[in-house]
N, C-alpha and C. Protein backbone atom coordinates (compact mmCIF):
# COMPACT_ATOMS: atom_id res chain seq x y z
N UNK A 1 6.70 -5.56 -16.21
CA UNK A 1 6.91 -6.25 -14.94
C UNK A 1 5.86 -7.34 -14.80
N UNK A 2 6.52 -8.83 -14.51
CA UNK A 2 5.19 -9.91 -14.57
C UNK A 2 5.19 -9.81 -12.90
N UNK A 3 3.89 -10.18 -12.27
CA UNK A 3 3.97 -10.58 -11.27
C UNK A 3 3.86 -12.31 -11.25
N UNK A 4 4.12 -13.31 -10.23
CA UNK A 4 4.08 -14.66 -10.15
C UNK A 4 2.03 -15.00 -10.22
N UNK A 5 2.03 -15.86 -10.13
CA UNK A 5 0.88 -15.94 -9.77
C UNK A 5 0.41 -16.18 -8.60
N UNK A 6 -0.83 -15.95 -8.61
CA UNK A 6 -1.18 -15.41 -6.61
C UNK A 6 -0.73 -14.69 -5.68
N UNK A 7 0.39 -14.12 -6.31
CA UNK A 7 1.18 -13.36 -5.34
C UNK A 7 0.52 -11.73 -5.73
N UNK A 8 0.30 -11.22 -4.80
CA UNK A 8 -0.59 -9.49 -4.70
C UNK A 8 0.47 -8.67 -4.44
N UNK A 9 0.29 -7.56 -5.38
CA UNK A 9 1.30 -6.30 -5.05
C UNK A 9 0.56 -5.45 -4.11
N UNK A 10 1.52 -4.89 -3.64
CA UNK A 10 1.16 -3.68 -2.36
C UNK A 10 2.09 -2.28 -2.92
N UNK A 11 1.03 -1.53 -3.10
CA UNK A 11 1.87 -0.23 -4.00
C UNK A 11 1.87 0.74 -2.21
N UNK A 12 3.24 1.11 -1.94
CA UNK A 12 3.56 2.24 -0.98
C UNK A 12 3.71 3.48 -1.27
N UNK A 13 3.19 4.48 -0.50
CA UNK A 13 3.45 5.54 -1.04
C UNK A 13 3.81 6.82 0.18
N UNK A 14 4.82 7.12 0.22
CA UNK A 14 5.33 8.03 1.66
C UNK A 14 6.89 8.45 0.66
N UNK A 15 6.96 9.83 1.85
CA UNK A 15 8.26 10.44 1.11
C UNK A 15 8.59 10.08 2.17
N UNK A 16 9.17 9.33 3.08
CA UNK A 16 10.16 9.10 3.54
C UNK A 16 10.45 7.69 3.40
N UNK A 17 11.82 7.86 2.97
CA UNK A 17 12.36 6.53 2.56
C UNK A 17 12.77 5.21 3.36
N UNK A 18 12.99 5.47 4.69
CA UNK A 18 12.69 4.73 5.75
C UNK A 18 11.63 4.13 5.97
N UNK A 19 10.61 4.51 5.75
CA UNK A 19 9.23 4.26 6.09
C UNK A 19 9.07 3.14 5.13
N UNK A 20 9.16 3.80 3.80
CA UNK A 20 9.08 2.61 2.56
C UNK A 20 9.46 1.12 3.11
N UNK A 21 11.06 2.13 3.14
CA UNK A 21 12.13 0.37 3.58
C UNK A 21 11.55 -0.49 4.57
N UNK A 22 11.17 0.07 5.53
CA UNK A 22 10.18 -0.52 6.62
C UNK A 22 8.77 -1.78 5.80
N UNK A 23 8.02 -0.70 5.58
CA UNK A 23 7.25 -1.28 4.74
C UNK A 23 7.30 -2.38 4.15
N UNK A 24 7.92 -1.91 3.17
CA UNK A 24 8.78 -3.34 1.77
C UNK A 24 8.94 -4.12 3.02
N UNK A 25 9.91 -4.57 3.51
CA UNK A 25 10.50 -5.58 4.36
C UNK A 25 9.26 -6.43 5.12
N UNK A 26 8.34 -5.55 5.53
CA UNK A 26 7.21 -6.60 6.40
C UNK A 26 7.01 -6.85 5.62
N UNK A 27 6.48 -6.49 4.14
CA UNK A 27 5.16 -7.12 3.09
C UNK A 27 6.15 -8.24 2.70
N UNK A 28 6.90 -8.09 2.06
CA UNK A 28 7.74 -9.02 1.14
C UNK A 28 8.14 -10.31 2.13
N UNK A 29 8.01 -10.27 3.13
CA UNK A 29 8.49 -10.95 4.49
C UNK A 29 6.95 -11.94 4.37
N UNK A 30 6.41 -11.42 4.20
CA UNK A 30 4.76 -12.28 4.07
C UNK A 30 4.22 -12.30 2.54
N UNK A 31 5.23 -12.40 1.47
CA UNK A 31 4.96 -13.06 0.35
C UNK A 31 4.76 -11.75 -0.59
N UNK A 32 4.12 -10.79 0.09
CA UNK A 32 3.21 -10.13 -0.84
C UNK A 32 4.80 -9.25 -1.73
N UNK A 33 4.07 -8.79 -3.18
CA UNK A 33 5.30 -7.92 -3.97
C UNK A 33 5.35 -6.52 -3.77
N UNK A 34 5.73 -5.57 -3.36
CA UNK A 34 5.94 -4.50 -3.55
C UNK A 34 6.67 -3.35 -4.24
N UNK A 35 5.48 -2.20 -4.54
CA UNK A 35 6.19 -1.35 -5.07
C UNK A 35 5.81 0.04 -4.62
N UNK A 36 6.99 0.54 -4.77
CA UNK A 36 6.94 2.31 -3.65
C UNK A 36 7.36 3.08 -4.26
N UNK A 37 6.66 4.58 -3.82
CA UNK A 37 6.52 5.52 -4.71
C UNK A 37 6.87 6.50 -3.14
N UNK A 38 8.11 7.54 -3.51
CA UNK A 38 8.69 8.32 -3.22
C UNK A 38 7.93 9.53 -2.69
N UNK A 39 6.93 9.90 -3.56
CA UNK A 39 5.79 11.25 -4.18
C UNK A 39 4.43 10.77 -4.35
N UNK A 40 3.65 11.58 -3.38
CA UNK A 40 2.26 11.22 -4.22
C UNK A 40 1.69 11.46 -5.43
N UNK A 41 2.60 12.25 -6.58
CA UNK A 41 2.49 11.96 -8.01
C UNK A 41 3.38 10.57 -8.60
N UNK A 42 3.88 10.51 -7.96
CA UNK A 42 4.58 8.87 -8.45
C UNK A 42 4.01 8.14 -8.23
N UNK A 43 3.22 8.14 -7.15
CA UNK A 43 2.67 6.89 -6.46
C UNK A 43 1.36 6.81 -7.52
N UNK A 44 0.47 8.03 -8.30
CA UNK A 44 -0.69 7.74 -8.93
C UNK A 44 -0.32 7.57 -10.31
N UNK A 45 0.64 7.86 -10.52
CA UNK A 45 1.56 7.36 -11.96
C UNK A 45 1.60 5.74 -11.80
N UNK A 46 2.58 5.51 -10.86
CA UNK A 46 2.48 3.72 -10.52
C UNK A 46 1.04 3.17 -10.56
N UNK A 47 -0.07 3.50 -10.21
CA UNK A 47 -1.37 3.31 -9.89
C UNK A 47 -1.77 3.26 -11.09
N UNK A 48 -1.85 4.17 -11.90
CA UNK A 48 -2.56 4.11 -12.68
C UNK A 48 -2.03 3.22 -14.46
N UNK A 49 -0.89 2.66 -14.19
CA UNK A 49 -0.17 1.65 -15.02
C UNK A 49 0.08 0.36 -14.40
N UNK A 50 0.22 -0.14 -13.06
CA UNK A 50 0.47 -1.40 -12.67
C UNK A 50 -0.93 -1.88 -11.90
N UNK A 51 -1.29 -3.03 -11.98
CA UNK A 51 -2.27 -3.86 -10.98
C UNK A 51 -2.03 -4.16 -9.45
N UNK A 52 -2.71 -3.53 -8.55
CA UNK A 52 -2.17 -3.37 -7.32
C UNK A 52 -3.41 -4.01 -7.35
N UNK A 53 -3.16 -4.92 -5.53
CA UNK A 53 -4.29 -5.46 -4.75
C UNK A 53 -4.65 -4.05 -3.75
N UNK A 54 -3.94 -3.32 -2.97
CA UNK A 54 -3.87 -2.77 -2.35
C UNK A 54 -3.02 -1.37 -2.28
N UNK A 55 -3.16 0.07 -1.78
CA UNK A 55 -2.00 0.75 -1.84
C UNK A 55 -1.99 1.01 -0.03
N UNK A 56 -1.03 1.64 0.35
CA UNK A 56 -0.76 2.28 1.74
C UNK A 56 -0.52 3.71 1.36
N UNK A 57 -0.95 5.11 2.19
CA UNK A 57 -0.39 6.30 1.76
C UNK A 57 -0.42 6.52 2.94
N UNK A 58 0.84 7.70 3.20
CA UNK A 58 0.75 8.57 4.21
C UNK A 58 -0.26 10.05 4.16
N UNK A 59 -0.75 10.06 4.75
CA UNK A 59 -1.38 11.52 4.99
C UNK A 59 -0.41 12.51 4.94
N UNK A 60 0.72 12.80 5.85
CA UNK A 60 1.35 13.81 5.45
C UNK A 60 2.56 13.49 4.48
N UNK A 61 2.29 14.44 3.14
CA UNK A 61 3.05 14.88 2.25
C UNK A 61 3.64 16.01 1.56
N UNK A 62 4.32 16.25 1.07
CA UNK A 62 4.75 17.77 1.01
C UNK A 62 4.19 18.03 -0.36
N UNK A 63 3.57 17.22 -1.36
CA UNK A 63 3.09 17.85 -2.52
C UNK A 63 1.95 17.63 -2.73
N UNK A 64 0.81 16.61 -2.21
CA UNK A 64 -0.54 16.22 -2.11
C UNK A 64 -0.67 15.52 -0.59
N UNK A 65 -2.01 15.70 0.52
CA UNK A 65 -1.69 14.84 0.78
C UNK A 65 -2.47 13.74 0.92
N UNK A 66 -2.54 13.00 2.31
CA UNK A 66 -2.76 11.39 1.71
C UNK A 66 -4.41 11.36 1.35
N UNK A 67 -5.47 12.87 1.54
CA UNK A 67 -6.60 12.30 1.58
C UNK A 67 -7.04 12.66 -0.10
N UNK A 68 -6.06 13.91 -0.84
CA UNK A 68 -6.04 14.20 -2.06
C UNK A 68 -5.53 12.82 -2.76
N UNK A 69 -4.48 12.24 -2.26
CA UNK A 69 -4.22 11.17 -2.88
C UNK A 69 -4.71 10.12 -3.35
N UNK A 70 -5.74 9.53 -1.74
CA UNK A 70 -6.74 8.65 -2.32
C UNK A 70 -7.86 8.84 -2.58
N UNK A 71 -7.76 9.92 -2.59
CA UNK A 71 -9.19 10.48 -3.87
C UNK A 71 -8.85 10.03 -5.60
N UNK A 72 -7.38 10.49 -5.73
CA UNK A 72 -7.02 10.22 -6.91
C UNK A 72 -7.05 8.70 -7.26
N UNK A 73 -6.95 7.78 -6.36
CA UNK A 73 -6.27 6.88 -6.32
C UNK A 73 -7.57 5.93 -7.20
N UNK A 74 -8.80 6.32 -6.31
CA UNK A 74 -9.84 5.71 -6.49
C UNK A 74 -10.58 6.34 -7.38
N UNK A 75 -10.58 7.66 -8.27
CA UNK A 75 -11.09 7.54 -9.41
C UNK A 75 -10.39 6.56 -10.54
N UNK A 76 -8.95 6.36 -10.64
CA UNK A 76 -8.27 5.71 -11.46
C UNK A 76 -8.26 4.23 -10.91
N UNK A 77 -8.77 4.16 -10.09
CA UNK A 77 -8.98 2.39 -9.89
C UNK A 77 -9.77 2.52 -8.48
N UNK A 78 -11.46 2.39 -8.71
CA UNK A 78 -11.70 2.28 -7.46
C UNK A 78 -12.02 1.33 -6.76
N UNK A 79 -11.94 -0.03 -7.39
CA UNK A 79 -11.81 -1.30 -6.55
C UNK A 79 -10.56 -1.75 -5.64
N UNK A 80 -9.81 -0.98 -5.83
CA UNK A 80 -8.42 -1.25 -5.10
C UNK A 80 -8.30 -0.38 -3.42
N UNK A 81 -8.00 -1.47 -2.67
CA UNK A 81 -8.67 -0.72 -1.36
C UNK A 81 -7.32 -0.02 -0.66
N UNK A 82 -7.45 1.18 -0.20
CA UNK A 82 -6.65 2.17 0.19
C UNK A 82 -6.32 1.62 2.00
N UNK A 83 -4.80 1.83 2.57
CA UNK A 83 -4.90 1.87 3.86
C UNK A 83 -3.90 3.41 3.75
N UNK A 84 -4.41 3.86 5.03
CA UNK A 84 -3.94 5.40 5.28
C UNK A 84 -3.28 5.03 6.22
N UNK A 85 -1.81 5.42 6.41
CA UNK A 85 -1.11 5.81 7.71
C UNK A 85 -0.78 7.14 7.91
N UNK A 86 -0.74 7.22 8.72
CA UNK A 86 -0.02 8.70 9.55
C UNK A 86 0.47 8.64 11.25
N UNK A 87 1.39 9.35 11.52
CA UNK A 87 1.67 9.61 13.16
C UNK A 87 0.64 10.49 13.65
N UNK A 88 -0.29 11.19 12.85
CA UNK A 88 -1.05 12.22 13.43
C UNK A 88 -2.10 11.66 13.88
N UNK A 89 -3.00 11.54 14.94
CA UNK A 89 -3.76 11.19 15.47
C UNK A 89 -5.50 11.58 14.43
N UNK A 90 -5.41 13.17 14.39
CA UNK A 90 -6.30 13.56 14.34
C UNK A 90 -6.49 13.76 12.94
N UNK A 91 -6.86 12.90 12.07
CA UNK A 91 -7.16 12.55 10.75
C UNK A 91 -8.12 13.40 10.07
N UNK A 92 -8.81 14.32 9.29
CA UNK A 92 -9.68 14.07 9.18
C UNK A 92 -10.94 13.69 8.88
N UNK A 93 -12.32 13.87 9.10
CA UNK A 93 -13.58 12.84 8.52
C UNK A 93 -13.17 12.64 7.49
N UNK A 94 -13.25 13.80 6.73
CA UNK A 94 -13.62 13.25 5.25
C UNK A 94 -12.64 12.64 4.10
N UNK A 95 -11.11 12.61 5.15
CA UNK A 95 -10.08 11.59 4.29
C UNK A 95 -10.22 10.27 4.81
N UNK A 96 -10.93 10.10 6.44
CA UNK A 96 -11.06 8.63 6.41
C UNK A 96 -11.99 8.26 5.77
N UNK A 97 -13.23 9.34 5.54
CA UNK A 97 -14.03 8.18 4.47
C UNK A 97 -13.68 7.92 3.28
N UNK A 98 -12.52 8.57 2.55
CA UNK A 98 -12.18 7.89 1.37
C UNK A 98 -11.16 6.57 1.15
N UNK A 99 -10.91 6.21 2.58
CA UNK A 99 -10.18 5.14 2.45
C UNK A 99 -11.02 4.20 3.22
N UNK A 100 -10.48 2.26 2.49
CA UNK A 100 -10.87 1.51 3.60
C UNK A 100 -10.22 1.01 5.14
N UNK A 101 -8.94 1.94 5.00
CA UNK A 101 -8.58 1.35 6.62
C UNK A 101 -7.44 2.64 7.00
N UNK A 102 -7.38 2.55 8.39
CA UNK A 102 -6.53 3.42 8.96
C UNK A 102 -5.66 3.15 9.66
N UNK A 103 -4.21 3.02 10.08
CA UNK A 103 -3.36 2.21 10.88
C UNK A 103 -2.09 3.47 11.13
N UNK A 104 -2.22 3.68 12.84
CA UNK A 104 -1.26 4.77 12.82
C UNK A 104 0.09 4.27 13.10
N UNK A 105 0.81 5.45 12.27
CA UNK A 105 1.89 4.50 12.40
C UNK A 105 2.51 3.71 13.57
N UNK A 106 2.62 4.52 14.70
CA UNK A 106 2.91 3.61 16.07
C UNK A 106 2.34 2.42 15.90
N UNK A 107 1.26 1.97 15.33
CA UNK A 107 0.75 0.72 15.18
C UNK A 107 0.98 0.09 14.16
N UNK A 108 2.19 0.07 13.14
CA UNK A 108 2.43 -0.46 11.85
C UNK A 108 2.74 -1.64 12.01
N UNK A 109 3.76 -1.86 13.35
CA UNK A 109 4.74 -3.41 13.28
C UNK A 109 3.43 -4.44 13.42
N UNK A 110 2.28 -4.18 14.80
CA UNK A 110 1.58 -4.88 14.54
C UNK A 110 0.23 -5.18 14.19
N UNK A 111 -0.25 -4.10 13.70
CA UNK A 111 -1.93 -4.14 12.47
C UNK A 111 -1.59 -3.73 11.38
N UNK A 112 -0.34 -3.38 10.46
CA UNK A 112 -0.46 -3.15 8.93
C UNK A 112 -0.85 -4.63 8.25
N UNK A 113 -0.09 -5.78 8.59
CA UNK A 113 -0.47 -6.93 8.27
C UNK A 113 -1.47 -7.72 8.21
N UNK A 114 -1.82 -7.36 9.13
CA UNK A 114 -3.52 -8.46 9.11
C UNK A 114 -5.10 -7.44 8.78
N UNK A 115 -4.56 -5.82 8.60
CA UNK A 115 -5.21 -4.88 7.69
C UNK A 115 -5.09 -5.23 6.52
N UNK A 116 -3.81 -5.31 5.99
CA UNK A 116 -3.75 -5.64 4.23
C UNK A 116 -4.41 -7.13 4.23
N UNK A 117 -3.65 -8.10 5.10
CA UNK A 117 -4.59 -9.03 4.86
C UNK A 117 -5.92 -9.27 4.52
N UNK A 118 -6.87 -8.75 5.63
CA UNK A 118 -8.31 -8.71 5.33
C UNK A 118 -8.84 -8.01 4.60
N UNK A 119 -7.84 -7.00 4.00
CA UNK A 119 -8.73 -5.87 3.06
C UNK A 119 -8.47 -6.78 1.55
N UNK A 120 -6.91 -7.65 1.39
CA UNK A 120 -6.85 -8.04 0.12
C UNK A 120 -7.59 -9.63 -0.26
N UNK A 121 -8.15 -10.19 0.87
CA UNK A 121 -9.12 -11.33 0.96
C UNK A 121 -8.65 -12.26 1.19
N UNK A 122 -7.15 -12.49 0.76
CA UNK A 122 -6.71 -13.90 1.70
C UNK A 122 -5.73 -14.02 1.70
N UNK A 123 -5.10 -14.68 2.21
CA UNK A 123 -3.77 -14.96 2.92
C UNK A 123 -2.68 -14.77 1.35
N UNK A 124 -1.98 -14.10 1.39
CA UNK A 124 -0.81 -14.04 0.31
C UNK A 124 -0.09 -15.65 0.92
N UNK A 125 0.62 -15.79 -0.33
CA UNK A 125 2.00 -17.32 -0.26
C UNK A 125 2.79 -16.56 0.71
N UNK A 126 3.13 -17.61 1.54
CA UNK A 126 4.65 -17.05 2.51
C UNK A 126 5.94 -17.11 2.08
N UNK A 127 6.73 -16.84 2.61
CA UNK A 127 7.68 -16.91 1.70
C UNK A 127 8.90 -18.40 1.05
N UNK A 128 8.22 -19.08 1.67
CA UNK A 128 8.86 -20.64 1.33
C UNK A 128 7.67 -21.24 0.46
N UNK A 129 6.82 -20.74 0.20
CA UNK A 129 5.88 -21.18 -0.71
C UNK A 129 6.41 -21.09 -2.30
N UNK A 130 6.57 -22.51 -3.22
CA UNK A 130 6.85 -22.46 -4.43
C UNK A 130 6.43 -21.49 -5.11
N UNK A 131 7.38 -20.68 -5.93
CA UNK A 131 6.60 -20.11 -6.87
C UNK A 131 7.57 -20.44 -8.08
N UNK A 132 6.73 -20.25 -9.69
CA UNK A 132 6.96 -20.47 -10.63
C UNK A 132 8.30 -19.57 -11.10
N UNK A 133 8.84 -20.30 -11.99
CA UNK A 133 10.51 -19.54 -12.55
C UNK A 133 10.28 -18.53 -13.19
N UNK A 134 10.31 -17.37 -12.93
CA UNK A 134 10.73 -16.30 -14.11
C UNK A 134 11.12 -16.70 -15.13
N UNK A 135 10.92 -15.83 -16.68
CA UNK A 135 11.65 -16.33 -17.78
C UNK A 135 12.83 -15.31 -17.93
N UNK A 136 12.59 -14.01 -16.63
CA UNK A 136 13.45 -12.82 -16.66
C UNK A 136 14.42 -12.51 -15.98
């Protein structure tokens, strides 16, 4: 998989597939590429083979969850900065300190964006911004 240039992937990771779709649609809506992972073993499989600027995880999961996750996330790449969502309010300490940001979901439509933004350093291309031809 090539990415364009300048353009930053955003790796998702939630079992619910709505959520994803959600997801995908804002990022890709603001340039950035995405890719989503079903499972939080998929999601550190994806992680640990593709170049992400950023991942998103949910805290609650039915097979790891999001604070086991980005534990994993960040031994296998720990420059890549983690945002945690969840509906649950009450997080706790020691999974927010393994991530750099927290955004509940009630608050996705409007702080997931300008979270990934500032965590990935600058403004992704929008989406009318040229980008180069695939050869694929």
């Amino acid at each position: 998989m090539s990415n364009y240039v300048g353009r930053q992937t955003i790796l998702c990771i939630d079992d619910d597939d709505s959520v994803l779709g959600y997801e995908r649609a804002l990022l890709e809506r603001r340039g950035f590429a995405v890719l989503t992972a079903a499972s939080a073993r998929q999601g550190l499989q994806i992680a640990a083979v593709c170049a992400v600027a950023a991942v998103i995880v949910d805290y609650h999961m039915p097979e790891m969850n999001g604070h086991e996750v980005a534990s994993g996330l960040k031994r296998l790449r720990p420059q890549v900065p983690i945002v945690m969502v969840s509906s649950d309010d009450q997080i706790p300490e020691h999974a927010l300190n393994v991530v750099d940001a927290f955004v509940s979901k009630d608050e996705v439509p409007s702080r997931l964006l300008p979270v990934i933004t500032r965590i990935c350093g600058e403004n992704p291309p929008g989406p009318n911004t040229p980008q180069p031809e695939s050869r694929f």
